[in-house]
Every structure is written in C-alpha cells, then in structure tokens.
Protein backbone atom coordinates (compact mmCIF):
# COMPACT_ATOMS: atom_id res chain seq x y z
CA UNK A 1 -44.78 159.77 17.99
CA UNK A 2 -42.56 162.79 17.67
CA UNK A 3 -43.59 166.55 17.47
CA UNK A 4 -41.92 169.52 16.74
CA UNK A 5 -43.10 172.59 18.57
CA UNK A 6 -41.93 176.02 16.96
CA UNK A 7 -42.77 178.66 19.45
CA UNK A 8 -42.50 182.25 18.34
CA UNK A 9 -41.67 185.38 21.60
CA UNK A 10 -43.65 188.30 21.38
CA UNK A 11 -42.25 191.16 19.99
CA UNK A 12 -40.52 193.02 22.97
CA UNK A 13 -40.86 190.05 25.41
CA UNK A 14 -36.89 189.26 26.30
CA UNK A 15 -37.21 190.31 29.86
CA UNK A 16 -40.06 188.56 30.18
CA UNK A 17 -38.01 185.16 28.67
CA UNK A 18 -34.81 185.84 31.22
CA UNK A 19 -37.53 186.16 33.90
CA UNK A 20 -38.79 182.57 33.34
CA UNK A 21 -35.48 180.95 31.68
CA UNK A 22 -34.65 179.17 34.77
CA UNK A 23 -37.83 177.56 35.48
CA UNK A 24 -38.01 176.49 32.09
CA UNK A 25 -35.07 175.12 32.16
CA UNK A 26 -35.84 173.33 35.38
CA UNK A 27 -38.66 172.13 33.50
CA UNK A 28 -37.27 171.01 30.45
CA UNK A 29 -34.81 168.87 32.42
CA UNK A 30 -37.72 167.10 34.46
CA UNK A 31 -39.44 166.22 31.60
CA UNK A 32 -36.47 165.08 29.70
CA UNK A 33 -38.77 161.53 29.38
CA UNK A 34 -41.22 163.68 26.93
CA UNK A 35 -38.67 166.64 25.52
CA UNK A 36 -36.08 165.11 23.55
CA UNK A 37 -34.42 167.92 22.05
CA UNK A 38 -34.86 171.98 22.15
CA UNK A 39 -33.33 175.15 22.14
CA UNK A 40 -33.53 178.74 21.48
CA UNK A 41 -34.17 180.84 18.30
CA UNK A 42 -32.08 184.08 17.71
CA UNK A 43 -31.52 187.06 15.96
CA UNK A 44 -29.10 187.67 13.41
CA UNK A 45 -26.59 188.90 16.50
CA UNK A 46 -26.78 184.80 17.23
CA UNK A 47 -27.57 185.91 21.31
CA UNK A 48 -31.18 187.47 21.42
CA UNK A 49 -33.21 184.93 21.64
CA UNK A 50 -36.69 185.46 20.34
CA UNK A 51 -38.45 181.52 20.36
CA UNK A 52 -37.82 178.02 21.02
CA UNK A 53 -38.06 174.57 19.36
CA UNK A 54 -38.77 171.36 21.16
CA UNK A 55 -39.19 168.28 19.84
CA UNK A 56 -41.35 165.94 21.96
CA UNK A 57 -42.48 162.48 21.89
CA UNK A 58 -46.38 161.78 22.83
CA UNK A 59 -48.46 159.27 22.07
CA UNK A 60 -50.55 161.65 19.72
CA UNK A 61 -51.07 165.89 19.61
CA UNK A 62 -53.40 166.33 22.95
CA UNK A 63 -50.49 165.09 24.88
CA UNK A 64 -48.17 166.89 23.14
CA UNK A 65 -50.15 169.75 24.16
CA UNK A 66 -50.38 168.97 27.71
CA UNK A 67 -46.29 168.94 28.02
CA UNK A 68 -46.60 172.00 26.26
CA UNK A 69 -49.18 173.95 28.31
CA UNK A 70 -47.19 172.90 31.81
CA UNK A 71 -43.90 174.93 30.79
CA UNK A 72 -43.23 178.10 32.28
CA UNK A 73 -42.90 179.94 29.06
CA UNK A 74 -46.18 179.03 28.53
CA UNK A 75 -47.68 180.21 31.85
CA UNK A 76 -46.16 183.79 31.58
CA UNK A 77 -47.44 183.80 27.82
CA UNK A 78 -44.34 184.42 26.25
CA UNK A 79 -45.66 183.01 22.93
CA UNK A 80 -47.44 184.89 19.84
CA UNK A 81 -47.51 181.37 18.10
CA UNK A 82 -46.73 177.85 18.80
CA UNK A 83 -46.75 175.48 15.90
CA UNK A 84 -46.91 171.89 16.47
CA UNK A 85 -46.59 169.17 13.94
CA UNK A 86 -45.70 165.80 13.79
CA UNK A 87 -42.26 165.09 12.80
CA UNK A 88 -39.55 162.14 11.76
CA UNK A 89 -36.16 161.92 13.13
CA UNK A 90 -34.08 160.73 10.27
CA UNK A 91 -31.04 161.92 10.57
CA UNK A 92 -28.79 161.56 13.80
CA UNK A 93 -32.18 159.93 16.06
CA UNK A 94 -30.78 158.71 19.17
CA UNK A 95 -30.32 154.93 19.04
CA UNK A 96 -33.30 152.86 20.91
C-alpha cells in the first residue's frame, strides 16, 4: 500500500534542515525499497525549503511509521506536523 507523508519544518528550522540534509539523503537512498518518491517543499523564492513529501509503500500505516520515525529529519525534530495518508498512484506509477 502506498502513503503519502506531508511533513511540515518548524518555523525558523533551515539550519537545522542543512544540518541533517545529508544524512537524510543517505537515508532516503538506503531505503529506496520503502521511499518511492520525495522531495522538498519551498517558499515562494522556489529555494527555501520549509517540508518534505515522501511517498512510501508499507504493508499498512504502523510501518509506514516506522520508515518514518528512522529518518534523520525525524531524529533532530525538524517537523511541526507530519501527515500521513494512504494514497493511489494513478498517474505516471512506475511500471511493475
């Protein structure tokens, strides 16, 4: 089953998401079996970034959360919110 995770920065947090971008990226690409798909959110100037949005595959939401609660971000609580709700790829889903 598929997930999307929006994940809303704290206000003021940017240094803290440049401190941890490269071990979330490290872990994004390790877990490239769970995390199909993610990026960024940014501000109007289209660099600051200020969230993220993953979509990951799980067998069902407490897994989802467990991929979730092992990224870096997470660990240096970077987040004021994380939503998480299960999602259908309709439009340009990899092929199986």
């Amino acid at each position: 089953m598929l997930f999307v995770a929006i994940c809303i920065d704290k206000p003021g947090s940017q240094e803290l998401r440049l401190t941890n971008r490269a071990a979330h990226l490290d872990y994004l690409r390790l877990n490239s079996q769970y995390i199909k798909t993610c990026g960024p959110f940014v501000a109007e100037d289209g660099e600051t970034m200020n969230g993220s949005l993953l979509i990951i595959e799980a067998d069902d939401r407490k897994a989802c959360e467990a991929v979730l609660a092992r990224d870096p971000y997470q660990a240096a609580k970077l987040f004021q919110s994380v939503e998480i709700r299960p999602w259908r790829w309709v439009i340009g889903a990899p092929v199986k």
